[in-house]
N, C-alpha and C. Protein backbone atom coordinates (compact mmCIF):
# COMPACT_ATOMS: atom_id res chain seq x y z
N UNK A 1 -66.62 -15.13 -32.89
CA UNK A 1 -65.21 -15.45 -32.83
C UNK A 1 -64.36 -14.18 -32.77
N UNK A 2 -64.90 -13.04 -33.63
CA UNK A 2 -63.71 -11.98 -33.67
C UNK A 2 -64.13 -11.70 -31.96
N UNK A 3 -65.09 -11.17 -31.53
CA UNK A 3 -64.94 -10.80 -30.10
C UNK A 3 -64.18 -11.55 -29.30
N UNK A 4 -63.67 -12.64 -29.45
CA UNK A 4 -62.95 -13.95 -28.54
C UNK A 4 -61.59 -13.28 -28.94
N UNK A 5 -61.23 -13.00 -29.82
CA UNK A 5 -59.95 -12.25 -30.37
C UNK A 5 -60.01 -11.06 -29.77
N UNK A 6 -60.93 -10.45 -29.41
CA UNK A 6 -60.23 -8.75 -29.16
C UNK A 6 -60.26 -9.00 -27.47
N UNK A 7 -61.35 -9.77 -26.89
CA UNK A 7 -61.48 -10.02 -25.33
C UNK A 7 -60.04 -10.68 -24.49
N UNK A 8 -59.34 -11.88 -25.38
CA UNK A 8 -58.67 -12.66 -24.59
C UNK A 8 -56.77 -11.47 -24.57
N UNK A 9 -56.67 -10.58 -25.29
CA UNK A 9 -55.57 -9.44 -24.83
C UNK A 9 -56.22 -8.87 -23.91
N UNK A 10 -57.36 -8.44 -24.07
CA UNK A 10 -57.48 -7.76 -22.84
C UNK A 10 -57.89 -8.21 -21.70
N UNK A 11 -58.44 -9.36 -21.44
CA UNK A 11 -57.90 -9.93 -20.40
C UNK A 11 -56.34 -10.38 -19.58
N UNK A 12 -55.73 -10.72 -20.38
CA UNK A 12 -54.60 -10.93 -20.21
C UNK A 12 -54.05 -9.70 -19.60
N UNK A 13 -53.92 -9.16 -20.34
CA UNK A 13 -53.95 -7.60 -19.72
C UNK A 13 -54.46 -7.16 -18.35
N UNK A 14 -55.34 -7.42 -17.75
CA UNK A 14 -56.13 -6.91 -16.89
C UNK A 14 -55.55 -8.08 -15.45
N UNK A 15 -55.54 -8.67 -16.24
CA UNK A 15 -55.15 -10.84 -14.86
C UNK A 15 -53.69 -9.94 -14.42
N UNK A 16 -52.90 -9.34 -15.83
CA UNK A 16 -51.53 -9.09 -15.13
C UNK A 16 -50.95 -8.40 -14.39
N UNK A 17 -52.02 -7.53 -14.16
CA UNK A 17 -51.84 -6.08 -13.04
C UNK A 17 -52.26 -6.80 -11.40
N UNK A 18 -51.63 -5.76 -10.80
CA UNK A 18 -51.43 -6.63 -9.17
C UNK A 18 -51.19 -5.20 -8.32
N UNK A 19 -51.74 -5.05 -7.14
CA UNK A 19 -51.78 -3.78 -6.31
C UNK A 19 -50.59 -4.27 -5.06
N UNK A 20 -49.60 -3.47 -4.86
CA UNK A 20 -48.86 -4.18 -3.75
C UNK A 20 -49.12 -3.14 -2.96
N UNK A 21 -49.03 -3.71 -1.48
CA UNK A 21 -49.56 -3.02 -0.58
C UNK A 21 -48.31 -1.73 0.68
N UNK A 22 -48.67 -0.85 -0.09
CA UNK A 22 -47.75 0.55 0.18
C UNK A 22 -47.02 0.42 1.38
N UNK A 23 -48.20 0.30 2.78
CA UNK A 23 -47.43 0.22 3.94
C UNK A 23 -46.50 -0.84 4.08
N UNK A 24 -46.54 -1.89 3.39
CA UNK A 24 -45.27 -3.03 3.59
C UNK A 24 -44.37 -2.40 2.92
N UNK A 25 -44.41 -1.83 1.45
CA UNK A 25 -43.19 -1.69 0.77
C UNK A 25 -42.33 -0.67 1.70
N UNK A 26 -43.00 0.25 1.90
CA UNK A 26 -42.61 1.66 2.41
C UNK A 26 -43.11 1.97 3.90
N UNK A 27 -42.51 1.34 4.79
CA UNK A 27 -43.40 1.53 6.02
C UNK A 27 -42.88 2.97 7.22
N UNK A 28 -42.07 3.43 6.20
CA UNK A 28 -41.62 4.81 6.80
C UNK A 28 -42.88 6.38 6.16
N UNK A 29 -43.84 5.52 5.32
CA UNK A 29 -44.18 6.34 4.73
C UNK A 29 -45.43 7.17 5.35
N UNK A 30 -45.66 8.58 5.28
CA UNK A 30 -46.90 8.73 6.09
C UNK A 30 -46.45 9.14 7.65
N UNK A 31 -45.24 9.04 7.97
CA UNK A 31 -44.79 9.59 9.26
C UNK A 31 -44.77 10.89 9.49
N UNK A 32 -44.93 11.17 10.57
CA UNK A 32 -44.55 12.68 10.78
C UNK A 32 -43.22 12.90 10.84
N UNK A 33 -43.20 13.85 10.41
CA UNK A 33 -41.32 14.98 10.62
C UNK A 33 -40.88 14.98 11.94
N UNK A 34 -40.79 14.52 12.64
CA UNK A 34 -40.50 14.49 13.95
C UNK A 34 -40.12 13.19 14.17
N UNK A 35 -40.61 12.03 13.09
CA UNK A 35 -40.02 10.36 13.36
C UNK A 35 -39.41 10.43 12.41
N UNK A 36 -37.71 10.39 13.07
CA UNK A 36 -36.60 9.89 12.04
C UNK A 36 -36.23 8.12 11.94
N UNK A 37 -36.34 8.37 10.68
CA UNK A 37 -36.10 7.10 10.45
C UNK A 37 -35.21 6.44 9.77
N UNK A 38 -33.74 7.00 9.79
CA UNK A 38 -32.57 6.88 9.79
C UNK A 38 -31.62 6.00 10.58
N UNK A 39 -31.31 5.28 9.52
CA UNK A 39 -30.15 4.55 11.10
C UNK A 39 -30.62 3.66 12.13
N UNK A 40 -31.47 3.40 11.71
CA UNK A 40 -32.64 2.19 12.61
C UNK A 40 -31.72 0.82 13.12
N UNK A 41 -31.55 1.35 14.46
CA UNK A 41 -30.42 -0.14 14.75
C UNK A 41 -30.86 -0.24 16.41
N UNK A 42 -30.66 -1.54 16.88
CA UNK A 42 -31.23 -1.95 18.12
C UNK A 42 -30.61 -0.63 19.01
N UNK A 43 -29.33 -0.30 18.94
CA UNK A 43 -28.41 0.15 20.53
C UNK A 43 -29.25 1.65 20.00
N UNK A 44 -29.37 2.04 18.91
CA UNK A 44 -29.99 3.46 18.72
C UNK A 44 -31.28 4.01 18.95
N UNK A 45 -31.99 3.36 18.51
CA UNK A 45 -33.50 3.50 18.44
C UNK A 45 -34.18 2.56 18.84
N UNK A 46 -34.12 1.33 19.06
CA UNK A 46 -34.83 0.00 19.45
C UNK A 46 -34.84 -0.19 20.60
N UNK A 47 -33.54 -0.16 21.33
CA UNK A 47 -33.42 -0.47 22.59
C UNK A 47 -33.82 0.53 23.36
N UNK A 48 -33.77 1.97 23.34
CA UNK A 48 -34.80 2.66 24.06
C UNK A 48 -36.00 2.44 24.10
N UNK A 49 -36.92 2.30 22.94
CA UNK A 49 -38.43 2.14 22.69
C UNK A 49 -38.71 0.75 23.41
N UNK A 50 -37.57 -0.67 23.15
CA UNK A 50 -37.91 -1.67 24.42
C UNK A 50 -38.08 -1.80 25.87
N UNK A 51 -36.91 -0.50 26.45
CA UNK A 51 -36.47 -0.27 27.67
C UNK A 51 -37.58 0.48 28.00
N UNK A 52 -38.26 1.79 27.46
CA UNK A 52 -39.28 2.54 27.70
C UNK A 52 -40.69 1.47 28.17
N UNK A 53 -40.76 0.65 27.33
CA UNK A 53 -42.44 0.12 27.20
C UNK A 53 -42.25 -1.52 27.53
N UNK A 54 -40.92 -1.99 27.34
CA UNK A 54 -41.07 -3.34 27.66
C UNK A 54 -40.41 -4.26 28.95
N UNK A 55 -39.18 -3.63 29.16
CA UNK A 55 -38.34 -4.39 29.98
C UNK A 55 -37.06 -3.53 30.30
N UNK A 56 -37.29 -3.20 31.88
CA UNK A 56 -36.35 -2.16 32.88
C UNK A 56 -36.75 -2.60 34.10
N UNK A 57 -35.07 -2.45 34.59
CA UNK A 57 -35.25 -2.81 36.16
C UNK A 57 -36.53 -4.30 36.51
N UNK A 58 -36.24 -5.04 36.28
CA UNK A 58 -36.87 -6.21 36.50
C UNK A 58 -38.42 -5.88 36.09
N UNK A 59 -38.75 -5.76 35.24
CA UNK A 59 -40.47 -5.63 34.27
C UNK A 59 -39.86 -6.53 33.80
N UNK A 60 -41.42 -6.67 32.62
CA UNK A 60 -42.15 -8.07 32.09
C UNK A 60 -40.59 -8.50 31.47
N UNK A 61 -40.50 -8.01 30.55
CA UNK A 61 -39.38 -8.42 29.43
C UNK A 61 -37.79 -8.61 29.71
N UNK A 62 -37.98 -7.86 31.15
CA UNK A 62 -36.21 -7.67 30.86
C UNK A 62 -35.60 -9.21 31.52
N UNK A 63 -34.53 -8.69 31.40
CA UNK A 63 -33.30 -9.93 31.13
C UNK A 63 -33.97 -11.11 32.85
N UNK A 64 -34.12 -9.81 33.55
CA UNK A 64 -34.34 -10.93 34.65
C UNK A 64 -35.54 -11.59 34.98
N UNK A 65 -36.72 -11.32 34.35
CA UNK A 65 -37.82 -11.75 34.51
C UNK A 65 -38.08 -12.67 33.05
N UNK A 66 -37.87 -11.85 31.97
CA UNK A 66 -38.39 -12.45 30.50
C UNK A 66 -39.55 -12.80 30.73
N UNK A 67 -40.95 -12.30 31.13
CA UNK A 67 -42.40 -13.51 31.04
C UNK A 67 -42.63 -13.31 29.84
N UNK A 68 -43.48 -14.91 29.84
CA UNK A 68 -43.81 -15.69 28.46
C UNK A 68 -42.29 -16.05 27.32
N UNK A 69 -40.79 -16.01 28.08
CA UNK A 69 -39.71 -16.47 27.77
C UNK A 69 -39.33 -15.14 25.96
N UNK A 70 -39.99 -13.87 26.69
CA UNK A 70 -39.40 -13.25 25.68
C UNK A 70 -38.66 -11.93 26.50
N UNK A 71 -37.60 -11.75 26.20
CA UNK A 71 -36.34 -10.91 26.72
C UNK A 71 -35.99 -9.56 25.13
N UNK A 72 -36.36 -8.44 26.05
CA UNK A 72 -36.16 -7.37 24.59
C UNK A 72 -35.41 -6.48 25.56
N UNK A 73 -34.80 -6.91 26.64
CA UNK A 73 -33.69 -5.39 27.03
C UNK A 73 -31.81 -5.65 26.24
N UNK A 74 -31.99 -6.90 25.31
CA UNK A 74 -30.84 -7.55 25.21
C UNK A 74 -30.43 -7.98 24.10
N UNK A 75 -29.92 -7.05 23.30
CA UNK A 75 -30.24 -7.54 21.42
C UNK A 75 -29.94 -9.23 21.62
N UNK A 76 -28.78 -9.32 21.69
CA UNK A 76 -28.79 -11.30 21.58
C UNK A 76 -30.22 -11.97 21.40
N UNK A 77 -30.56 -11.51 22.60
CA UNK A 77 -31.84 -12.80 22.93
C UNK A 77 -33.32 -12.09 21.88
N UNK A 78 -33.45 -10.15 22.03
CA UNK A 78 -34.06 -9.58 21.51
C UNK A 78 -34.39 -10.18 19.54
N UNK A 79 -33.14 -10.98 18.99
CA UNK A 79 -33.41 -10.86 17.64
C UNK A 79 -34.11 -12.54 18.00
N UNK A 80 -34.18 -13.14 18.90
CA UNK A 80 -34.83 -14.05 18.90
C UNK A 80 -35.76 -14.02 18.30
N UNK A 81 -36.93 -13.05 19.19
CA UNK A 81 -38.29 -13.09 19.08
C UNK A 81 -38.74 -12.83 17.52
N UNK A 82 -40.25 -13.73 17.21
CA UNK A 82 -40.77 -14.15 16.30
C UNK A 82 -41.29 -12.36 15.59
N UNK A 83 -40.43 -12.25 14.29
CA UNK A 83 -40.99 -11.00 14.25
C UNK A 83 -42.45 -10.74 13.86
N UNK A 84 -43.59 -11.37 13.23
CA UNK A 84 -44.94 -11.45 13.11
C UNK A 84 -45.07 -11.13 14.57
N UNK A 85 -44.69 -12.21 15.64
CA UNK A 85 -45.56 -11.70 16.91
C UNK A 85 -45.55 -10.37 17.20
N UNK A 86 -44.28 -10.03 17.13
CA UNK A 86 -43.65 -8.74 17.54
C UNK A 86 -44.51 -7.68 17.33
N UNK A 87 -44.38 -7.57 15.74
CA UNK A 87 -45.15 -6.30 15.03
C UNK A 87 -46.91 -6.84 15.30
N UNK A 88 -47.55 -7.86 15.33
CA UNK A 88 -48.89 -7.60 15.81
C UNK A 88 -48.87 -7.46 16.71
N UNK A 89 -48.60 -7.82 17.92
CA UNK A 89 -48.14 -7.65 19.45
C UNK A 89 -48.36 -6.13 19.63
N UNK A 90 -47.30 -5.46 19.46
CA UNK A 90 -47.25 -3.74 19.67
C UNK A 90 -48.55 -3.04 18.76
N UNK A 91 -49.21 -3.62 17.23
CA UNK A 91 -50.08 -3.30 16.84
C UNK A 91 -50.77 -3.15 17.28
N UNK A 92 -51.24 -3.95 18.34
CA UNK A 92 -52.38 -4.49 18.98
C UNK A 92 -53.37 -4.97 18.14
N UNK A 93 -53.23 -5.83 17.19
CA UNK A 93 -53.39 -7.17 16.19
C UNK A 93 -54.10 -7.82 17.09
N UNK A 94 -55.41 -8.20 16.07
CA UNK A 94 -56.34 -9.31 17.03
C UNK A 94 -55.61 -10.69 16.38
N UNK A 95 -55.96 -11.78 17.41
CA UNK A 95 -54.97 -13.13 17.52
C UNK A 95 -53.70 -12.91 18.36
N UNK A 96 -52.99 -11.35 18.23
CA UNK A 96 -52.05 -11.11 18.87
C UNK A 96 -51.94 -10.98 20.61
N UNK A 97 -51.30 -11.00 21.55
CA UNK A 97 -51.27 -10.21 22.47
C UNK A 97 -51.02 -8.95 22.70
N UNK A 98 -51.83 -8.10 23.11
CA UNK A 98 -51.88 -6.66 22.78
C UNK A 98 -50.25 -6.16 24.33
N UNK A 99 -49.02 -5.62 23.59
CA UNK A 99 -48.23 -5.24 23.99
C UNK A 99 -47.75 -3.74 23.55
N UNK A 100 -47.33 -3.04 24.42
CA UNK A 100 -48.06 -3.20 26.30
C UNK A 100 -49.15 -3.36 26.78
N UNK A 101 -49.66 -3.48 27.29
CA UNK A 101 -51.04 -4.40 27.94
C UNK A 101 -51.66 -2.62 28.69
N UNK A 102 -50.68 -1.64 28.68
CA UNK A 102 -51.09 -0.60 29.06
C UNK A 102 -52.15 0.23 27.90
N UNK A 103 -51.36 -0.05 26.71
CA UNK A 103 -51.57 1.13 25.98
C UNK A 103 -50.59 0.58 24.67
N UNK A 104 -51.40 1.08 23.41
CA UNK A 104 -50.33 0.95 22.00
C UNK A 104 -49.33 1.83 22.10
N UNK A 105 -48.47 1.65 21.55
CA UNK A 105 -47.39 2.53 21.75
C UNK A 105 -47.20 3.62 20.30
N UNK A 106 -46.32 4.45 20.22
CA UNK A 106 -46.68 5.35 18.72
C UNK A 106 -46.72 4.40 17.53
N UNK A 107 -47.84 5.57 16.37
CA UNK A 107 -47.21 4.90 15.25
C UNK A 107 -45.38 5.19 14.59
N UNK A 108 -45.21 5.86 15.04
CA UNK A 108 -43.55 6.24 14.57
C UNK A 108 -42.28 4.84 15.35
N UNK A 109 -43.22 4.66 16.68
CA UNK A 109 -42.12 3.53 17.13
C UNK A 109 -42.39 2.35 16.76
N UNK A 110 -44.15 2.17 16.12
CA UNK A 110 -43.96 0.61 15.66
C UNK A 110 -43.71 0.57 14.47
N UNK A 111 -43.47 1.47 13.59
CA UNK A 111 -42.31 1.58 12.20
C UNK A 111 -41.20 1.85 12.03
N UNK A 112 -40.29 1.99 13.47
CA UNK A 112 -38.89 1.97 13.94
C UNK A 112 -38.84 0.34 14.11
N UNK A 113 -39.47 0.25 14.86
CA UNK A 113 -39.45 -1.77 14.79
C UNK A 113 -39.09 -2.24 13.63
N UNK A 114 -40.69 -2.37 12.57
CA UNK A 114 -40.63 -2.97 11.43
C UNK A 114 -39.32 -2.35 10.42
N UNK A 115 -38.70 -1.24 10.76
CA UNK A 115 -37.79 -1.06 9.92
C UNK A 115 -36.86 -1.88 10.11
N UNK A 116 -36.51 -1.80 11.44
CA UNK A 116 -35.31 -2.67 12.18
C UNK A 116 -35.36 -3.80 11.84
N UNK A 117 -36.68 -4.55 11.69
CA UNK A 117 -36.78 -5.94 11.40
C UNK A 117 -36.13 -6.38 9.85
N UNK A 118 -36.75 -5.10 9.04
CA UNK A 118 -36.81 -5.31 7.35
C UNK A 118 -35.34 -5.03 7.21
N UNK A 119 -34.53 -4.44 7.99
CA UNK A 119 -33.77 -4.28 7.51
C UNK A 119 -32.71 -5.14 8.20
N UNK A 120 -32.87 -6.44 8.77
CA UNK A 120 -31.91 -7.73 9.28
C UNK A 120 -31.82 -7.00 10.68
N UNK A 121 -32.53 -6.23 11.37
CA UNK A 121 -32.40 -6.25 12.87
C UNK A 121 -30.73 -6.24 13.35
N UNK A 122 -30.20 -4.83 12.84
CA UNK A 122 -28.73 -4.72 13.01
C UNK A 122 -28.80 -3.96 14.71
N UNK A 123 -27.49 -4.40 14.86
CA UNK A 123 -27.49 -3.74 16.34
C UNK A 123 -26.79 -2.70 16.76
């Protein structure tokens, strides 16, 4: 019985600890000095990294084509899209569609995304 007494604090103890996972909390973290990550807003930083890799001059994404009905040259329609797809999408996340279909794009621009996202996708 006394061991049932000294075991069940320290269990309790042990059940109550929990590891949260760094790159979600902090996903600026681990970047290089060269990715600012300041000021993260579609017209600043987003909409170039879309225009670069997703949708210009009639490509996949832009306003005049949109394939698969997703449009990222255009904040309006841009905060549409499902942000899970988004960020596995550019991850190149299995289940996901790997976007761009060329090539992943940096890690510094797909944590300009997720910032943009975490932080209500301001424009």
């Amino acid at each position: 019985m006394k061991k049932l007494i000294y075991i069940l604090p320290f269990m309790a103890v042990i059940s109550a600890c929990y590891y949260d996972n760094t790159s979600e909390l902090y996903p600026a973290a681990g970047l290089d000095l060269n990715c600012d990550t300041t000021n993260v807003t579609f017209s600043g930083k987003i909409a170039p990294i879309m225009t670069s890799y997703c949708g210009t001059n009639n490509s996949c994404h832009s306003s005049s084509i949109g394939e698969g009905g997703v449009i990222l040259d255009d904040y309006s329609l841009a905060i549409l899209v499902d942000d899970a797809t988004l960020i596995g999408s550019v991850e190149h996340t299995s289940g996901y569609v790997a976007m761009p279909p060329t090539g992943k794009i940096s890690d510094c621009n797909i944590n300009l995304i997720k910032i943009w996202i975490q932080n209500g996708k301001p424009q």
